[in-house]
Each structure stands twice: as C-alpha cells, then as structure tokens.
C-alpha atoms as a PDB file:
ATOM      1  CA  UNK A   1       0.000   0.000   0.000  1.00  0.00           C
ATOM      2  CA  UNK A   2       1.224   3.452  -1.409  1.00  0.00           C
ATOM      3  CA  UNK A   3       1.304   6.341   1.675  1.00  0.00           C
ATOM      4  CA  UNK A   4       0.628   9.764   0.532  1.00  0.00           C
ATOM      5  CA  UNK A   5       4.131  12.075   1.200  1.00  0.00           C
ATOM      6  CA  UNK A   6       1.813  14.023   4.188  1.00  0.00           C
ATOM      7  CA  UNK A   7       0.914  10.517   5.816  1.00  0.00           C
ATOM      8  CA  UNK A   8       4.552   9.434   5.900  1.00  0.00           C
ATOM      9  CA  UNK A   9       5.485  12.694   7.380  1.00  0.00           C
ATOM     10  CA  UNK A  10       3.115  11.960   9.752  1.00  0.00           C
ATOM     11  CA  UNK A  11       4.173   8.032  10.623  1.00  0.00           C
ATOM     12  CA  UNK A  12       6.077   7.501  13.310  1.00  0.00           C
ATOM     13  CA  UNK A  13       7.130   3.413  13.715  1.00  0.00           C
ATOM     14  CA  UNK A  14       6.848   2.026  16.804  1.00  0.00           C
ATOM     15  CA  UNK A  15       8.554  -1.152  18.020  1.00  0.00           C
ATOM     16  CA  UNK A  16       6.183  -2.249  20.564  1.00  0.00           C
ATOM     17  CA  UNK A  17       7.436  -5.457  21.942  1.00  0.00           C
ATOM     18  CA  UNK A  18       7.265  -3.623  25.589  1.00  0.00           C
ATOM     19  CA  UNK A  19       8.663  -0.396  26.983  1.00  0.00           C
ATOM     20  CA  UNK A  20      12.076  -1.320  28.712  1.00  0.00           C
ATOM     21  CA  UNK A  21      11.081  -0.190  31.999  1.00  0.00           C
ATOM     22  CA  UNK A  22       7.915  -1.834  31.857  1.00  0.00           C
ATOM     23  CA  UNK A  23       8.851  -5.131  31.004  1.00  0.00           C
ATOM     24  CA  UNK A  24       7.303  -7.777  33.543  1.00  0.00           C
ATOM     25  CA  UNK A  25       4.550  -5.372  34.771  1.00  0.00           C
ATOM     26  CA  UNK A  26       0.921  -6.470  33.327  1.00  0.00           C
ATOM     27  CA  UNK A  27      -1.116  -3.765  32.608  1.00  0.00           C
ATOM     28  CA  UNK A  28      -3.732  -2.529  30.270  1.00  0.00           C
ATOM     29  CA  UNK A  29      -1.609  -0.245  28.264  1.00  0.00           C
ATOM     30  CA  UNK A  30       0.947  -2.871  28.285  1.00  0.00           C
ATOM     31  CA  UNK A  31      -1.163  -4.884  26.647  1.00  0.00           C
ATOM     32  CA  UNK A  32       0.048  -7.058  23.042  1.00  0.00           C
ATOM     33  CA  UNK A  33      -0.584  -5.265  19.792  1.00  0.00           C
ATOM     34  CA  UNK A  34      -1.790  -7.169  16.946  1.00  0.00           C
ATOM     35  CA  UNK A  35       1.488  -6.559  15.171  1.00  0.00           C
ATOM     36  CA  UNK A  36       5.045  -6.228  16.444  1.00  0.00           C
ATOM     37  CA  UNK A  37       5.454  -2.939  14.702  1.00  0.00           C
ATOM     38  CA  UNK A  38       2.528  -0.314  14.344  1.00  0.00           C
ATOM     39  CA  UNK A  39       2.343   2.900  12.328  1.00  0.00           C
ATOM     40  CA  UNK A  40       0.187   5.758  13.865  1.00  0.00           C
ATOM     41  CA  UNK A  41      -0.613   8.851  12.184  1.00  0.00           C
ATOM     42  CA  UNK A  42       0.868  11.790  13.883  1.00  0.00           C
ATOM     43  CA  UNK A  43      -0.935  15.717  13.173  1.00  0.00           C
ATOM     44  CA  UNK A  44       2.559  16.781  11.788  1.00  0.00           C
ATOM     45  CA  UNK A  45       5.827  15.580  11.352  1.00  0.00           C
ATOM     46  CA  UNK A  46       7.679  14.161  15.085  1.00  0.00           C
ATOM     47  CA  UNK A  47      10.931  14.388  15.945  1.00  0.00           C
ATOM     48  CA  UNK A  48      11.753  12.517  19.253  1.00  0.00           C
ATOM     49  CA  UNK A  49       9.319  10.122  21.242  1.00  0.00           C
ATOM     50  CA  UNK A  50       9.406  10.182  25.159  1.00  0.00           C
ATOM     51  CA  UNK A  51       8.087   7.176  27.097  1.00  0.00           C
ATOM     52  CA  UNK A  52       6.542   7.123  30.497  1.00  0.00           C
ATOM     53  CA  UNK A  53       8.548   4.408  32.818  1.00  0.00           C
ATOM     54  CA  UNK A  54       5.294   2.627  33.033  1.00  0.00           C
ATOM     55  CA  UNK A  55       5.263   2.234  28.810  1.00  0.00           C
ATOM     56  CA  UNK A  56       1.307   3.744  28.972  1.00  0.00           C
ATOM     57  CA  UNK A  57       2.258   7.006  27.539  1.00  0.00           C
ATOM     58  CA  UNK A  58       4.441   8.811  24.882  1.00  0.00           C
ATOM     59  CA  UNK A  59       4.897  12.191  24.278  1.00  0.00           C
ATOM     60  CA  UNK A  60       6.585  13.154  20.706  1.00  0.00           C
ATOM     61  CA  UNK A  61       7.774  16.273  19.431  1.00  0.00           C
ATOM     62  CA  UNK A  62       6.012  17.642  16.502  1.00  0.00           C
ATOM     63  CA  UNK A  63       8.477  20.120  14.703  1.00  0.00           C
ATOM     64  CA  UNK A  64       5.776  20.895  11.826  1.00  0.00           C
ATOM     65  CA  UNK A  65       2.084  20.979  11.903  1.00  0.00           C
ATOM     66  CA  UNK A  66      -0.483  19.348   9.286  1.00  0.00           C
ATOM     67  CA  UNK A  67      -2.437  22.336   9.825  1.00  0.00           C
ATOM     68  CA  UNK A  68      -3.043  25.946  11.360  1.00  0.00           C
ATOM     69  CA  UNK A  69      -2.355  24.712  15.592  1.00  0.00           C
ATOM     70  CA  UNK A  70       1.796  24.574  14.836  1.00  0.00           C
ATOM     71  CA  UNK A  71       3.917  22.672  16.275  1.00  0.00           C
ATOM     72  CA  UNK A  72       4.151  21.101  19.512  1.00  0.00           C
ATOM     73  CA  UNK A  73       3.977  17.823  21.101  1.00  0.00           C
ATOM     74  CA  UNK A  74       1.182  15.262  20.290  1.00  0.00           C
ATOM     75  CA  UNK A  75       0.130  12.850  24.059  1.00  0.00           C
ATOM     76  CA  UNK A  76      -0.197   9.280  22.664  1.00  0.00           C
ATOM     77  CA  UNK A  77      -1.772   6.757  24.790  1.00  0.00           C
ATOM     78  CA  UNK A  78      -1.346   2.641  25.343  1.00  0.00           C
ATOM     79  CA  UNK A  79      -4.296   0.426  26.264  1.00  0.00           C
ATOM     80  CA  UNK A  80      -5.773  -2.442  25.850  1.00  0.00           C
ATOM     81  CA  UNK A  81      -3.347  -2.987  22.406  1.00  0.00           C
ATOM     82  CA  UNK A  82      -3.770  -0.082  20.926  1.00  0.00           C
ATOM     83  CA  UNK A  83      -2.429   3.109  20.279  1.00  0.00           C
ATOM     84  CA  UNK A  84      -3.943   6.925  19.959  1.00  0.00           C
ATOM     85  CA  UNK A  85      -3.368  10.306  20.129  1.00  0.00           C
ATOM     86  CA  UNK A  86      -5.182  11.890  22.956  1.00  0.00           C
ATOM     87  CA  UNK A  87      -4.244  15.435  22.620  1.00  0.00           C
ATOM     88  CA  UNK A  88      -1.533  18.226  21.040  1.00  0.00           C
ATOM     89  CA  UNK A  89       0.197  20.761  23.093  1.00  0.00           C
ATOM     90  CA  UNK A  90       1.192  23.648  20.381  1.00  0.00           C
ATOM     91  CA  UNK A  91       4.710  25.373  21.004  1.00  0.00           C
ATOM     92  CA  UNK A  92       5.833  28.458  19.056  1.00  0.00           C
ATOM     93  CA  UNK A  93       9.192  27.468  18.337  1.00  0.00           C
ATOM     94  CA  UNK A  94      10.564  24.633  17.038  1.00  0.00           C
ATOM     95  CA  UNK A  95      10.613  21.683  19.387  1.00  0.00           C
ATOM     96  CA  UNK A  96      13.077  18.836  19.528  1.00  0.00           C
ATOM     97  CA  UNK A  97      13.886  17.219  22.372  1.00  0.00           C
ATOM     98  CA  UNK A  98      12.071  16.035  25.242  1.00  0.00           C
ATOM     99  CA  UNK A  99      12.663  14.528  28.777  1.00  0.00           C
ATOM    100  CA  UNK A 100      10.301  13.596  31.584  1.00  0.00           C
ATOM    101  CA  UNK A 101      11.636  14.678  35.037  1.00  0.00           C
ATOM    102  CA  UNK A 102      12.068  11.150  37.480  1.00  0.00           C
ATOM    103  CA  UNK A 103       8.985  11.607  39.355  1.00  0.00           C
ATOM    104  CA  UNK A 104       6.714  11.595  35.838  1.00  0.00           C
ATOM    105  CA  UNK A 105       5.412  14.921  36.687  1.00  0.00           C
ATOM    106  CA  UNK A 106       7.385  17.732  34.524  1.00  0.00           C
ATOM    107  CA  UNK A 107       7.955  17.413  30.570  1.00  0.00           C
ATOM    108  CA  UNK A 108      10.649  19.445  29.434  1.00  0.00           C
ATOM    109  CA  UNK A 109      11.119  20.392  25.540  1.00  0.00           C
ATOM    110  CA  UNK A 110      13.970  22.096  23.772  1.00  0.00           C
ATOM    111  CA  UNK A 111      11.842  24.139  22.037  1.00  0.00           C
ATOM    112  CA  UNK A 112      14.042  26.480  19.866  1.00  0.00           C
ATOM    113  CA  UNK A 113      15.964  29.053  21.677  1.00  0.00           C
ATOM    114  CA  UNK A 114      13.446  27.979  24.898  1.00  0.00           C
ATOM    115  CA  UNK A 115      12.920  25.126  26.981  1.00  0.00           C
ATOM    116  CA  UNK A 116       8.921  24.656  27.575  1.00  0.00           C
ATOM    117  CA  UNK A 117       8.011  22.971  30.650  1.00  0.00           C
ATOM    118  CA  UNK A 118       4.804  21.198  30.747  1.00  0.00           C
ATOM    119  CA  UNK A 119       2.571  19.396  33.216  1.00  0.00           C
ATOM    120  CA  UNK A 120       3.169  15.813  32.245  1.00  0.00           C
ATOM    121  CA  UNK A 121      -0.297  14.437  34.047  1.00  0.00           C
ATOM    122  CA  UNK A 122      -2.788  17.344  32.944  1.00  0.00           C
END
C-alpha cells in the first residue's frame, strides 16, 4: 500500500514489543498489539518520542504541523493494544527534544531558543 508524502510525514514506527522499563509489569496499556510494529498517524511531522517508565504514555515532538495549531507535542496513549493520540500541546518554536523529570510529573522540551516545561499528568 502506497502512503501519501503528508501521511509518511506523519508516521512515526513504533517497536512495541514492551517499553524497557515496563517489562514484567501487566497492565492494560501494556497490553500485546496485533502486530510487532505499528504505524500511527501523527498531526505533523515528530521528531523525538518520550516514554513514560510505566510504557502507557508517549509524548513526541512535533516540529511541523499538518495544519493551522503549529507545532508542539502530540500525548499518545497505550491500552488495551492499541495506540492513539489523545491530545496536542502547540509550542511556538521549534521543538526537539524532550525529557520527563524522574517523578513523571514535569515534561521538558527544547523548544528552539526555549525550553517549555509542561505538566506531564494534565
């Protein structure tokens, strides 16, 4: 199957075997997929993924939009096998990077010439 150009911007590849620090927890968003590797559809091209240590979340940097919000960083869920993007955070630069602080509870993005900090569980 042929991808349009603006879909295969928008794929990010997954391995999804299990999340290394989650590896002998069971858990819903833990959960099999159907297919070792899955390709979800991301609102603009990502750059880097960041995974919660339980595996159930990822947040990914979005340097370009696929429409008017801009760039940011789109919240992906796990559960029950299956991935999906829950919401976007726009940023007005350009972010790259991203790291979760050790407690889970702070995101922080390179975002240009800025670092955004964000509210990991909101």
């Amino acid at each position: 199957m042929s991808r349009s150009p603006a879909a295969a911007r928008a794929a990010i590849v997954l391995a999804l075997i299990a999340a290394p620090a989650a590896r002998g927890q069971s858990s819903d968003c833990n959960a099999e997929t159907k297919e070792p590797v899955v390709q979800l559809d991301l609102p603009g091209r990502p750059f880097e993924p960041t995974i919660s240590t339980d595996g159930c979340w990822l947040f990914v940097t979005l340097t370009q939009a696929d429409d008017a919000a801009g760039p940011g960083v789109a919240v992906v869920r796990r559960a029950g096998g299956t991935l999906s993007v829950v919401r976007r955070v726009s940023l007005q630069g350009s972010p790259t990077g991203a790291v979760l602080t050790h407690d889970q509870k702070l995101l922080i993005v390179a975002d240009g010439g800025y670092l955004a900090f964000l509210d990991a569980p909101r």
